[in-house]
Protein backbone atom coordinates (compact mmCIF):
# COMPACT_ATOMS: atom_id res chain seq x y z
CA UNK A 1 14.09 -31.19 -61.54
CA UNK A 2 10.29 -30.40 -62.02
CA UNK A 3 9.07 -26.45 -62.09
CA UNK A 4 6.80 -27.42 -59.03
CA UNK A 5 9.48 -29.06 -57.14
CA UNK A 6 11.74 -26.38 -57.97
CA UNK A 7 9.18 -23.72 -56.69
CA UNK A 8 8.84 -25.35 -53.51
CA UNK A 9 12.62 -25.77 -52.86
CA UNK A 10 12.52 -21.83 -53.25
CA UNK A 11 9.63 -21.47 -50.93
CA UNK A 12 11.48 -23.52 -48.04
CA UNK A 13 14.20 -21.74 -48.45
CA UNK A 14 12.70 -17.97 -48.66
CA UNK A 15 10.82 -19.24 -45.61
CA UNK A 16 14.34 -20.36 -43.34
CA UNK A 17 15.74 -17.24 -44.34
CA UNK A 18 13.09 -14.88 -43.13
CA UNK A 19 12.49 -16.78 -39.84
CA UNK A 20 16.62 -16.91 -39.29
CA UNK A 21 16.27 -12.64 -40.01
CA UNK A 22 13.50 -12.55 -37.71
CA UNK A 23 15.20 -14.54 -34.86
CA UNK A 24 16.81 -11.77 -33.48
CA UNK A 25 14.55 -9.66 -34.10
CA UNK A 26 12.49 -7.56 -31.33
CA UNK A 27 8.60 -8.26 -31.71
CA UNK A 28 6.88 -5.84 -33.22
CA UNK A 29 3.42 -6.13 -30.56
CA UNK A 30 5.50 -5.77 -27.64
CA UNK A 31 7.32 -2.21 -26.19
CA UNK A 32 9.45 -4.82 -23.92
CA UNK A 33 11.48 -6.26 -26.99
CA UNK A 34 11.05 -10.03 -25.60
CA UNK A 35 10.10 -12.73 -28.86
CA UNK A 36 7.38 -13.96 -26.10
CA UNK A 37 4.92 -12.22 -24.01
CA UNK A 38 6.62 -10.96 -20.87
CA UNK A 39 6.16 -12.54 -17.44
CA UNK A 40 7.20 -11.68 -13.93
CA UNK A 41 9.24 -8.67 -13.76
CA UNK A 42 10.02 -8.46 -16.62
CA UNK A 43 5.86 -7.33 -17.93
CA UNK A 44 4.98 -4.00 -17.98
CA UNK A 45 2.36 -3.43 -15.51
CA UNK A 46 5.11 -4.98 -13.17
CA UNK A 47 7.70 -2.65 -13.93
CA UNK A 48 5.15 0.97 -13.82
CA UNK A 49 3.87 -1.12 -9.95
CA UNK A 50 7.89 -1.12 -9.69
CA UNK A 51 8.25 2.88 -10.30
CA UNK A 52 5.20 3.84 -8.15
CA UNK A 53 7.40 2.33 -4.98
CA UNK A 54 10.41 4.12 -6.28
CA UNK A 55 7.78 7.31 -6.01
CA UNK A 56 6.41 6.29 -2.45
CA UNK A 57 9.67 5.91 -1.07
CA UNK A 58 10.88 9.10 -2.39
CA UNK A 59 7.78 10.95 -1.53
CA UNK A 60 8.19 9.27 2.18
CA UNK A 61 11.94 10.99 1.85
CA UNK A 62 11.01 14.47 1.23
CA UNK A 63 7.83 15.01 2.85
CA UNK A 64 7.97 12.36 5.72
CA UNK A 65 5.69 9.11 6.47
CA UNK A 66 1.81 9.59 4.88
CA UNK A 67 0.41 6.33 4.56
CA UNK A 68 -3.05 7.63 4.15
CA UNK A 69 -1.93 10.04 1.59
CA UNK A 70 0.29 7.64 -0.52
CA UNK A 71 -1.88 4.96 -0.45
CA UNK A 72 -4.66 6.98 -1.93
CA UNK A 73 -1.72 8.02 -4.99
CA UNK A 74 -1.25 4.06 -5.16
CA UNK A 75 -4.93 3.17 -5.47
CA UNK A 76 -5.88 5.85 -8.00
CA UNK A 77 -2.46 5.42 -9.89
CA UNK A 78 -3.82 1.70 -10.54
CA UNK A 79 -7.70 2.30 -10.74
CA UNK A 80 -5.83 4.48 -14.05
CA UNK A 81 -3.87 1.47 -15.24
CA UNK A 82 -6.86 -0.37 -15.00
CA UNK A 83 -9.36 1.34 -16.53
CA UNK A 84 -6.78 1.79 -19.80
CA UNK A 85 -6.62 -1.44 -20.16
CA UNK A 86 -10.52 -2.35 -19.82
CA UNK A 87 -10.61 -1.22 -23.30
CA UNK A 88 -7.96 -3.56 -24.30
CA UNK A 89 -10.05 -6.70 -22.66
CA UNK A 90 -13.22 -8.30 -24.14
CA UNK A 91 -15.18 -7.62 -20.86
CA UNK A 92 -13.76 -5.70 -18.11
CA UNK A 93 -15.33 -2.66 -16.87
CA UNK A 94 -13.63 0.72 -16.01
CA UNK A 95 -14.21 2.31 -12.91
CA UNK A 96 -14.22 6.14 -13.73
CA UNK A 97 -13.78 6.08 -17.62
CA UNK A 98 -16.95 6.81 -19.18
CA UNK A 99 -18.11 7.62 -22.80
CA UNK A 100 -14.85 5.87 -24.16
CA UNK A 101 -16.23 2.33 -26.50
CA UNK A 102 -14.48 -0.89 -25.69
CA UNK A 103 -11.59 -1.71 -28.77
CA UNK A 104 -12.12 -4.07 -31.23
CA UNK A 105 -11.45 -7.40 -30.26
CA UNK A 106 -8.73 -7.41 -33.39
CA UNK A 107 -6.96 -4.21 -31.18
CA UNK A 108 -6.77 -6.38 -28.05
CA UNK A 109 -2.94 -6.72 -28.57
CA UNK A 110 -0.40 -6.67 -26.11
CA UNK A 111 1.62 -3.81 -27.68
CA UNK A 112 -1.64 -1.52 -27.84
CA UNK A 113 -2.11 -2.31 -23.62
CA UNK A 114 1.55 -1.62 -22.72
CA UNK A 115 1.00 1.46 -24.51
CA UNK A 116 -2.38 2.61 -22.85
CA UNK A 117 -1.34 1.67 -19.60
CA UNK A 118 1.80 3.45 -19.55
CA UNK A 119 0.19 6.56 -20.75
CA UNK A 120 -2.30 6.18 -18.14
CA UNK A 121 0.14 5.39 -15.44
CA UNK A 122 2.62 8.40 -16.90
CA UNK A 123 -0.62 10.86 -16.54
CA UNK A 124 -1.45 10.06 -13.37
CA UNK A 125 1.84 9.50 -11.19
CA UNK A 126 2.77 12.80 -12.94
CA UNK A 127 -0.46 14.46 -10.92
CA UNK A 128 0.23 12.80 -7.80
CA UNK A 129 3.91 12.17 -7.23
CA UNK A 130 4.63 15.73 -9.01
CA UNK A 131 8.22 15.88 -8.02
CA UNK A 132 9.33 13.17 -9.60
CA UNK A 133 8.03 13.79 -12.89
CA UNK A 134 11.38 13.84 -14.48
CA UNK A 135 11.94 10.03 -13.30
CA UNK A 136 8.71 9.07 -14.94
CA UNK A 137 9.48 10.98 -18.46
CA UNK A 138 12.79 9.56 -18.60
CA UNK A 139 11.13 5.95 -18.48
CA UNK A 140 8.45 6.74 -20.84
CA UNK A 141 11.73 7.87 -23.11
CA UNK A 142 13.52 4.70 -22.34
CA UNK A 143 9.90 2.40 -23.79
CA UNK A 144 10.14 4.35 -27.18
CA UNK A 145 7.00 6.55 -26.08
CA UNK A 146 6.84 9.67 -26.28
CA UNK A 147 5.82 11.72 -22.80
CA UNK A 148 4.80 15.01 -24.32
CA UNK A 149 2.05 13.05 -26.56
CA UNK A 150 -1.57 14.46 -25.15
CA UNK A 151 -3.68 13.62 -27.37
CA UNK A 152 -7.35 12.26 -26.00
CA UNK A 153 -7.56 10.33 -29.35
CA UNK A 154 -10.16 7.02 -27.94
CA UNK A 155 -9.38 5.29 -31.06
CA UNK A 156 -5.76 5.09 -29.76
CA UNK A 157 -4.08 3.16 -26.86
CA UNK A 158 -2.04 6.49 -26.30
CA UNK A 159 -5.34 8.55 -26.23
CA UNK A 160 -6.88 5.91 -24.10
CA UNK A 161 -4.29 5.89 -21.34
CA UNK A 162 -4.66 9.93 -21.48
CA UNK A 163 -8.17 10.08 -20.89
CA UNK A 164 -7.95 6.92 -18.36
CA UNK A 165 -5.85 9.23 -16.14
CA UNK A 166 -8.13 12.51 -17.09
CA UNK A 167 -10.86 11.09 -16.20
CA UNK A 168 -9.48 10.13 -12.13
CA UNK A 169 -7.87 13.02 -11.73
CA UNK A 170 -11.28 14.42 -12.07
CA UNK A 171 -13.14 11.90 -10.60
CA UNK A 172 -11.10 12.17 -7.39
CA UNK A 173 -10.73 15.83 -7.06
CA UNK A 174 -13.54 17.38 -4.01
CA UNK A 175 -13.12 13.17 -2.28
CA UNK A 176 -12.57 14.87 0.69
CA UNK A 177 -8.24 14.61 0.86
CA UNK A 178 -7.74 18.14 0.23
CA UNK A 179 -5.22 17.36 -2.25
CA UNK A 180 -5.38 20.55 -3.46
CA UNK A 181 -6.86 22.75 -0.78
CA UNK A 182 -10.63 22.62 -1.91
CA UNK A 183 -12.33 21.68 1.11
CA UNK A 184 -14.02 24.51 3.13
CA UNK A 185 -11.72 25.63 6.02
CA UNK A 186 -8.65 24.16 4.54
CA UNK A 187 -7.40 27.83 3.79
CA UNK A 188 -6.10 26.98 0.20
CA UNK A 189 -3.97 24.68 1.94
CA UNK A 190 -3.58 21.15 0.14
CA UNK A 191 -3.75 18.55 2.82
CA UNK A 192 -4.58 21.18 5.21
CA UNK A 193 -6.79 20.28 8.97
CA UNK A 194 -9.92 21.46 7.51
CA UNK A 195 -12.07 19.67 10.23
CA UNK A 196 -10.38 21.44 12.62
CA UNK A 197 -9.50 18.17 14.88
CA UNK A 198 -7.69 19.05 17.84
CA UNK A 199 -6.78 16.34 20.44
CA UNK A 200 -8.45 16.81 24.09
CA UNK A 201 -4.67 16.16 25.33
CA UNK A 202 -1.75 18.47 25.07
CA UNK A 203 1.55 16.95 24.83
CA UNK A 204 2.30 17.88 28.45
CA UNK A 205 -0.87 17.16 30.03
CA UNK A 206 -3.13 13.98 29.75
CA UNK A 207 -6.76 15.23 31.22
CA UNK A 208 -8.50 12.58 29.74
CA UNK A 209 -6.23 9.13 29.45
CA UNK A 210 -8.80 7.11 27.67
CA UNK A 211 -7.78 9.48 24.41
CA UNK A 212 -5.53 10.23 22.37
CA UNK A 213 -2.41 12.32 23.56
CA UNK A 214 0.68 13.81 21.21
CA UNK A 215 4.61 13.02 22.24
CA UNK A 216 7.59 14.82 22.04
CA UNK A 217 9.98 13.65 18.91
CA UNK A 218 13.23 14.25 18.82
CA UNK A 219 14.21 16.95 15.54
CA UNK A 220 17.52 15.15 15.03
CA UNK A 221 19.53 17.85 15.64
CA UNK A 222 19.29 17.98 19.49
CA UNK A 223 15.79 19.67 19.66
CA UNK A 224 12.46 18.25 20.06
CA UNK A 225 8.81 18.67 18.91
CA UNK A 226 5.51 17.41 18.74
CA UNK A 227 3.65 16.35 15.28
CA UNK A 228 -0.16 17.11 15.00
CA UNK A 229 -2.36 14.62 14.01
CA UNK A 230 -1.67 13.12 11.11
CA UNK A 231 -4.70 13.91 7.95
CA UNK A 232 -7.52 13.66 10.89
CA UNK A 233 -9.82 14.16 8.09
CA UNK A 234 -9.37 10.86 6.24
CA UNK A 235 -12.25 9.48 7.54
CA UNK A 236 -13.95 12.00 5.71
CA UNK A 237 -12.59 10.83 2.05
CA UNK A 238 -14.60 8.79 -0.01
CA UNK A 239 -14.27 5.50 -0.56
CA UNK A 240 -13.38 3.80 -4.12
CA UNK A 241 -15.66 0.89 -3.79
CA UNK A 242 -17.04 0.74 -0.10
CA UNK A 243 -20.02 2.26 0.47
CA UNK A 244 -18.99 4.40 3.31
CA UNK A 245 -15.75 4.64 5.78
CA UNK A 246 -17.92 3.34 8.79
CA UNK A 247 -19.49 0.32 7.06
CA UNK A 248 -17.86 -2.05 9.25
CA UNK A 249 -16.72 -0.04 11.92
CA UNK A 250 -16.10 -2.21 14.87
CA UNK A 251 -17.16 -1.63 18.35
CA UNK A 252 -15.43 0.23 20.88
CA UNK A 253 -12.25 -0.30 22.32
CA UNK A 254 -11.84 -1.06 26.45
CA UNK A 255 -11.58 1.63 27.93
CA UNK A 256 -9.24 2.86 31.57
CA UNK A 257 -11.48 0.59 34.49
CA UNK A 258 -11.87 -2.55 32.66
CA UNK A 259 -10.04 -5.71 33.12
CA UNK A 260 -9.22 -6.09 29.76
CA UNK A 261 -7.28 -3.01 29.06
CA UNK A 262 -5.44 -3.65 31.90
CA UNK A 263 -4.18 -7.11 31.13
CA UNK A 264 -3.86 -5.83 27.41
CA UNK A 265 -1.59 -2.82 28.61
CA UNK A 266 0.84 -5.73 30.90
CA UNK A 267 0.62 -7.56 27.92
CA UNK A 268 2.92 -5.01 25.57
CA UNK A 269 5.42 -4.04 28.75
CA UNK A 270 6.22 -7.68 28.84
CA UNK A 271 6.49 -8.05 25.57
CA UNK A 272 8.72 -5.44 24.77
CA UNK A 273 10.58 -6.50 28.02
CA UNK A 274 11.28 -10.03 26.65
CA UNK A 275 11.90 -9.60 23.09
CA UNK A 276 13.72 -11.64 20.97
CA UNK A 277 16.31 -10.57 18.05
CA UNK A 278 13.75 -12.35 15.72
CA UNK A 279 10.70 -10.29 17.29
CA UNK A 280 12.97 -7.07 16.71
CA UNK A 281 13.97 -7.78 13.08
CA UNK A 282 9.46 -8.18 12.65
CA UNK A 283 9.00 -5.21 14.61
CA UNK A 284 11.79 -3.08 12.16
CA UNK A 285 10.59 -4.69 8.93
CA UNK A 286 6.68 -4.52 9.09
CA UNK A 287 7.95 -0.62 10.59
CA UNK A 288 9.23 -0.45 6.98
CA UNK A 289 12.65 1.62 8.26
CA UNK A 290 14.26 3.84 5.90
CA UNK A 291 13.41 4.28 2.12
CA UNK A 292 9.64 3.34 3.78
CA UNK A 293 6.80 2.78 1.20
CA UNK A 294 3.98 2.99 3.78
CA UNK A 295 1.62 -0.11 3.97
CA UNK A 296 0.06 0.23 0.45
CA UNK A 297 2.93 -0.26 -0.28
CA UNK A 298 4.29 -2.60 1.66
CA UNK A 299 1.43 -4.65 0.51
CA UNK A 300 2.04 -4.11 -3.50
CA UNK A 301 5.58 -5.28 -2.43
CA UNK A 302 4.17 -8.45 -1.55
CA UNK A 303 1.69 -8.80 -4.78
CA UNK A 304 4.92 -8.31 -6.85
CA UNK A 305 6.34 -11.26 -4.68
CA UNK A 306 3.68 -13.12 -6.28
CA UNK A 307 3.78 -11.86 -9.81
CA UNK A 308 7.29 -13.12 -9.97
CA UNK A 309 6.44 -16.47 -8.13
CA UNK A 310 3.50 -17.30 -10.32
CA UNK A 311 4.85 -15.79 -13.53
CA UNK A 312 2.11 -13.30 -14.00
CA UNK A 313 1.74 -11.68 -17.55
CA UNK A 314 0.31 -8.01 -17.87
CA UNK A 315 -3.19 -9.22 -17.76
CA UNK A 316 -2.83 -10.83 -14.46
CA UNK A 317 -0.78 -7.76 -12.77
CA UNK A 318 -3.02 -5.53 -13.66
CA UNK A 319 -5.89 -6.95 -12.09
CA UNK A 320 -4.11 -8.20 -8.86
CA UNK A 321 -2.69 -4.54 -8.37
CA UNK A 322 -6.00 -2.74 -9.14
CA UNK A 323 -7.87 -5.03 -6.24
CA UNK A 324 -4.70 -4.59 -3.83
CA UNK A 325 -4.17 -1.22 -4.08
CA UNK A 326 -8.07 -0.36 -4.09
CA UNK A 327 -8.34 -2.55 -0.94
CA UNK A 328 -5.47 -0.63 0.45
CA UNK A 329 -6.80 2.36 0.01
CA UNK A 330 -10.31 1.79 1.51
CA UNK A 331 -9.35 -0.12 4.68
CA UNK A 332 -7.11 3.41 5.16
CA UNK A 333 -10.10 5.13 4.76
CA UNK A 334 -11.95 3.01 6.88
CA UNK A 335 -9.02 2.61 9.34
CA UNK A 336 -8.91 6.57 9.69
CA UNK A 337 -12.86 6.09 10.73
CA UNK A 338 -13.02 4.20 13.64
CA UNK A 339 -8.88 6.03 14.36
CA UNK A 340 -10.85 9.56 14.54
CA UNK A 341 -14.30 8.55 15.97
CA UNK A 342 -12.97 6.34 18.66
CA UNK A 343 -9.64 9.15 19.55
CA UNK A 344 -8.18 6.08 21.14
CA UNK A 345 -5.03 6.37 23.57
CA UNK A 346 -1.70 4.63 22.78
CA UNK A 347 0.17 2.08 25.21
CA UNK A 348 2.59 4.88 25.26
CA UNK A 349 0.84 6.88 27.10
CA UNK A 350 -1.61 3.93 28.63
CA UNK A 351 1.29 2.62 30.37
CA UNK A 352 2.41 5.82 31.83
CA UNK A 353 -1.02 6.23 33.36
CA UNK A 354 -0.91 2.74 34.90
CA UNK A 355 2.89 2.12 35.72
CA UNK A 356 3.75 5.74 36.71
CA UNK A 357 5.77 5.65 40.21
CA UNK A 358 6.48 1.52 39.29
CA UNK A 359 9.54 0.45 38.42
CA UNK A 360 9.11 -2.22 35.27
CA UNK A 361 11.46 -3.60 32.95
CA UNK A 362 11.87 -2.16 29.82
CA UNK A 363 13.69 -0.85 26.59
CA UNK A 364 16.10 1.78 27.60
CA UNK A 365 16.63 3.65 24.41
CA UNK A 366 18.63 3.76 21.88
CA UNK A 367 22.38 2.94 23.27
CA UNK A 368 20.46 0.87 26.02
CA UNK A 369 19.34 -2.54 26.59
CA UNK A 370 16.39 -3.86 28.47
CA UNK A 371 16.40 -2.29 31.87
CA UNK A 372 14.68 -1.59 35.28
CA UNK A 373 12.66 2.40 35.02
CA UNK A 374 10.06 3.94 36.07
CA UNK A 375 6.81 3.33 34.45
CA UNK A 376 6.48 7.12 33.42
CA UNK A 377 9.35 6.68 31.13
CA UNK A 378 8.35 3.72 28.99
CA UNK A 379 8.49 4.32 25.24
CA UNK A 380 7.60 2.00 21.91
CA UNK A 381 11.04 0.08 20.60
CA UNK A 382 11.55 3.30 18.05
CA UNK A 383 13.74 5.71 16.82
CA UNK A 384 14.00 9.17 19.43
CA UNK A 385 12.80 10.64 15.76
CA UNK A 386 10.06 8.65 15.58
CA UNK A 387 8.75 7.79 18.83
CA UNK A 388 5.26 6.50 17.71
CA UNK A 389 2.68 7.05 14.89
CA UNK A 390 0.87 10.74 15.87
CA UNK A 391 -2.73 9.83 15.37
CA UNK A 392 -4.76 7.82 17.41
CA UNK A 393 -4.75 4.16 18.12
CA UNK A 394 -7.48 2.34 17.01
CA UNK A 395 -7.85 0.09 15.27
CA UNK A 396 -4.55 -0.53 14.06
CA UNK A 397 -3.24 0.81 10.68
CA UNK A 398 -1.22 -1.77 10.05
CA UNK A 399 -3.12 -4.30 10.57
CA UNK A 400 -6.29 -2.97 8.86
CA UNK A 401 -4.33 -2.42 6.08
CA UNK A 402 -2.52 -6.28 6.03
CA UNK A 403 -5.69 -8.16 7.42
CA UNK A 404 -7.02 -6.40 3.93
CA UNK A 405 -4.54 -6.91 1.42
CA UNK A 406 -3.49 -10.20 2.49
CA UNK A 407 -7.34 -11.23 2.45
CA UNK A 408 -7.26 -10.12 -1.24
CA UNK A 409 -4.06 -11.95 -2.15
CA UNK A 410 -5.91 -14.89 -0.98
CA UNK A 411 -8.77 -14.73 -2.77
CA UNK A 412 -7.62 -13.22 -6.14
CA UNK A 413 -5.08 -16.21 -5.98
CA UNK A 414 -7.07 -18.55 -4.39
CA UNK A 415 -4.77 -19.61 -2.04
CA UNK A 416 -3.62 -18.71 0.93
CA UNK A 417 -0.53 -20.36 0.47
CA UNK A 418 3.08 -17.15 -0.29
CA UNK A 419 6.21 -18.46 1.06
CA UNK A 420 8.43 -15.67 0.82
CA UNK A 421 11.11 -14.75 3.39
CA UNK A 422 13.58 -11.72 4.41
CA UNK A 423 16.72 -11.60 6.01
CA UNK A 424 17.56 -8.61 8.03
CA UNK A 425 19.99 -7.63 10.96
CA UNK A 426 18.00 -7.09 14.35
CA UNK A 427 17.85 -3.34 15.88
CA UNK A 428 19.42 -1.70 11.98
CA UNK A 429 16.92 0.42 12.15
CA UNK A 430 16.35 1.54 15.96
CA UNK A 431 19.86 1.01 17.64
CA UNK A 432 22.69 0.48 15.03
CA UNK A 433 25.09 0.47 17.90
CA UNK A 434 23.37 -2.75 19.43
CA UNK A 435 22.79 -5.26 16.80
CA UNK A 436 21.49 -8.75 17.41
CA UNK A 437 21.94 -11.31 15.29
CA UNK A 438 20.38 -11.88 11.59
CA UNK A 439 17.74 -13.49 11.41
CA UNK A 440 15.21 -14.81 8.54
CA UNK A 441 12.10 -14.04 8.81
CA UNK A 442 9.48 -16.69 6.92
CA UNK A 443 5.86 -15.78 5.61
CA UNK A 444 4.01 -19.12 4.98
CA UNK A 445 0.77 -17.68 4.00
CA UNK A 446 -0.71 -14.55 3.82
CA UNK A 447 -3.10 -14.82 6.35
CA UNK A 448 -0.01 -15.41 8.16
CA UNK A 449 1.94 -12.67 6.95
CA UNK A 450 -0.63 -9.97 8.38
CA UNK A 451 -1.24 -11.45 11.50
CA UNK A 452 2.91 -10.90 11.90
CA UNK A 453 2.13 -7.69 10.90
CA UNK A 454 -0.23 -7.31 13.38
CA UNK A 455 1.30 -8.31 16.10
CA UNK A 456 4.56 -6.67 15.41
CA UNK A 457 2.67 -2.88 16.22
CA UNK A 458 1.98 -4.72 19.56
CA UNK A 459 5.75 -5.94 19.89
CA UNK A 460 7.00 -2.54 19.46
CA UNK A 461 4.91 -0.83 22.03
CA UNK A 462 2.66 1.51 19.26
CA UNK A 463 -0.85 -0.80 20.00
CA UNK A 464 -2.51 -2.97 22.24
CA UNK A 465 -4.17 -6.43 21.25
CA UNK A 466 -7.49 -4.71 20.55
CA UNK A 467 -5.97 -2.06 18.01
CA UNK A 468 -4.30 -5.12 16.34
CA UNK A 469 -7.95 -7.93 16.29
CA UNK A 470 -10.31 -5.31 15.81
CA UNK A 471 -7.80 -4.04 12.67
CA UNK A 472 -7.21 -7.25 11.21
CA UNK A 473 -11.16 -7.87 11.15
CA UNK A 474 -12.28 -4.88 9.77
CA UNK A 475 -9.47 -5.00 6.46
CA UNK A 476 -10.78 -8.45 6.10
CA UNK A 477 -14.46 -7.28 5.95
CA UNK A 478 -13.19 -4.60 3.80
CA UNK A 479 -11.30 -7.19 1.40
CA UNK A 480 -14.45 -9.47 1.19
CA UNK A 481 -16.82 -6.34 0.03
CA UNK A 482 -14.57 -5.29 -2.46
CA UNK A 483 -13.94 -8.81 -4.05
CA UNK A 484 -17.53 -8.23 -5.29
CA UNK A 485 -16.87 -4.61 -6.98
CA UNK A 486 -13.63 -6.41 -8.39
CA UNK A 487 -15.47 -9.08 -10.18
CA UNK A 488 -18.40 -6.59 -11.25
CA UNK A 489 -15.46 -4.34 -12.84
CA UNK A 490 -13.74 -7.32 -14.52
CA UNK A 491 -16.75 -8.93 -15.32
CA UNK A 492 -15.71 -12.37 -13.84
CA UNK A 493 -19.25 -14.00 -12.40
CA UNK A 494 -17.84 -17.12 -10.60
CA UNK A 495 -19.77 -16.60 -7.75
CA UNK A 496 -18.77 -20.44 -6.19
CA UNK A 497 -15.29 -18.98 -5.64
CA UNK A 498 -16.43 -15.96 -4.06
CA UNK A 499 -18.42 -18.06 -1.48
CA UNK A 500 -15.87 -20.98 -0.99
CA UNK A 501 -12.97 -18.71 -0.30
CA UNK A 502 -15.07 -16.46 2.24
């Protein structure tokens, strides 16, 4: 045998026997220890999106529903994630991250963004789901990273994810939430009334029916009581990327005298009078039940649904959650504007003011069925200890928030096209001692999916049809303006998608 051939043989073989060693072996870019780049679930940004609902549902748990306030965690949580990983990409743009250079195009690896991110998400669920700080170090533990590492370093992913956070905690502190009881009048008090809002009707008497008026809740433990309006301020927060909360605030709702509010106002006594097991299970699952993640995240529920569906890698789930959760956030905010300038009434007490002395039929309660009562004693198909949303009624929170997100998951994947479904038990959630049957509820497309939404706050008595068109309109304006900032901040100019899609 020749020296070269001999050579050769050795090369081949020194060459199986490293590739057979390596094999098993975890790769050496990647935190996630898969030989390829991760996909679905199983990439990172997918599984930090996957603790922030953990966190909303446990912040839901101990300090009761906040949708405005959770959804503004959720936004700036991701605007973090984000704005670590611009530096990782060859020409995204961060949002609140200044003075920090974009990384060498040879540093753009995926081990170097699941590192940044996670510091950046670590940092900034720590600031704004505090009590569960432990559950976010012990996951940082579990990558190989190490939570107590500070360092603002912006040659390194861990110092970029530091300083990604930093700089939104900052950014965001004086927006107007009175996180941490800045605002003037707010008494120290974080999330304190510092407008001073106070609704022209008293839970026991409705002077002026055309606004909003507080119920009695039950306390669960055979008392009652009645909850003040919910963050009144929020119209006052600013805005990631809209302009203002009253950009596209829509025009007034009907008011007590006109045909429409009356026909609106039959419209959710017969509906709640004639609904179906199928309309129940919609009603309970848009309502979000126990373990609730509010309708940010609700919504980043859904995006996941895609991520899994379309086999998104980090890249891709970190740009769909940025523009969902940033959409969420802002059609809050603008929600929360027209809520608090309008001071809107709610059916329940709309149909008290027209029915009162009738006798209609309607949901009894919980232990009851549909029955024949006076009009005075209509109530939304809800829990006794959670009777209705208290804040006023339009437009629609829910379906601001859905006509929004699921006008982003349309464009971002250009198609409207989701096809997901649920299976649930009718009435689990509002009488457990009166089931109906199961039922599967299907979500063709998006747009689909939030008009459900929509109309499921009109099914269960908390909105009439004008809360719920006016809603989904104004997310959807919101979702179209911030498509722009989105491709601004990830530098994507493919304008003929922007116009075909709107």
């Amino acid at each position: 045998m020749s020296h070269r051939r001999l050579i050769s043989i050795m090369l081949l073989m020194i060459a199986f026997v490293y590739s057979c060693k390596n094999a098993n072996q975890a790769d050496p870019f990647s935190l996630t220890g898969l030989t390829e780049e991760p996909i679905g679930a199983d990439n990172m940004a997918y599984k930090w999106a996957q603790l922030a609902l953990t966190a909303t549902a446990n912040d839901t748990e101990k300090f009761k529903p906040r949708p405005t306030i959770t959804s503004r965690y959720l936004g700036l949580i991701f605007v973090s994630v984000f704005d670590a990983w611009s530096r990782y990409d060859s020409q995204s743009i961060p949002v609140y991250l200044n003075g920090v250079d974009r990384r060498p195009e040879s540093e753009h690896s995926l081990r170097n963004k699941e590192i940044a991110i996670s510091y950046a998400a670590y940092r900034a669920m720590k600031e704004y789901y505090y009590s569960d700080s432990t559950l976010f170090r012990d996951f940082m533990i579990e990558l190989g990273l190490d939570p107590d590492n500070d360092t603002l370093d912006p040659a390194t992913p861990e110092g970029i994810g530091n300083l990604a956070a930093v700089a939104v905690i900052e950014a965001r502190k004086g927006d107007g939430s009175n996180q941490y009881g800045e605002e003037a009048g707010s008494e120290g008090k974080p999330y304190f009334n510092y407008v001073g809002y106070e609704p022209i009707n008293s839970v026991d008497e409705n002077v002026n029916p055309n606004r909003w008026q507080p119920k009695y809740f039950a306390d669960g433990e055979g008392g009652q009581f009645a909850p003040s309006c919910l963050t009144p301020f929020w119209d006052k927060v600013q805005p990631i990327a809209l302009k203002s909360g009253n950009q596209f605030r829509p025009g007034p709702p009907p008011m007590i005298g006109s045909k429409q509010l009356e026909k609106e106002v039959q419209e959710v006594i017969e509906m709640q009078a004639n609904l179906t097991d199928e309309q129940k299970a919609l009603v309970e699952f848009m309502r979000d039940g126990p373990q609730s993640v509010q309708q940010a995240g609700h919504w980043l529920k859904f995006a996941q649904d895609v991520s899994r569906r379309d086999n998104h890698n980090l890249d891709e789930d970190v740009k769909m959650y940025f523009y969902n959760q940033v959409v969420a956030m802002d059609a809050f905010i603008a929600s929360w504007d027209s809520k608090m300038f309008y001071d809107f009434a709610r059916p329940f007490a709309l149909v008290h003011e027209y029915y009162e002395g009738q006798k209609i039929k309607a949901w009894g309660g919980e232990g009851q069925d549909m029955m024949e009562i006076d009009g005075s004693q209509w109530r939304p198909y809800s829990p006794e200890t959670f009777l209705c949303p208290p804040f006023p009624s339009y437009t629609s929170g829910h379906s601001t928030i859905s006509g929004a997100c699921a006008e982003a998951l349309r464009l971002w994947t250009g198609s409207d096209e989701f096809g997901e479904e649920v299976t649930l038990v009718a009435g689990a959630m509002t009488e457990p001692d009166n089931l109906g049957d199961t039922v599967v509820l299907k979500f063709p497309t998006f747009t689909e999916t939030a008009e459900m939404a929509g109309i499921s706050r009109v099914y269960g008595g908390y909105h009439i049809q004008a809360d719920n068109v006016a809603g989904l309109k104004l997310g959807r304006d919101v979702a179209h303006e911030i498509w722009v900032f989105y491709k601004k901040h990830t530098g994507e100019t493919d304008r003929d998608q922007i116009s075909e899609l709107q």
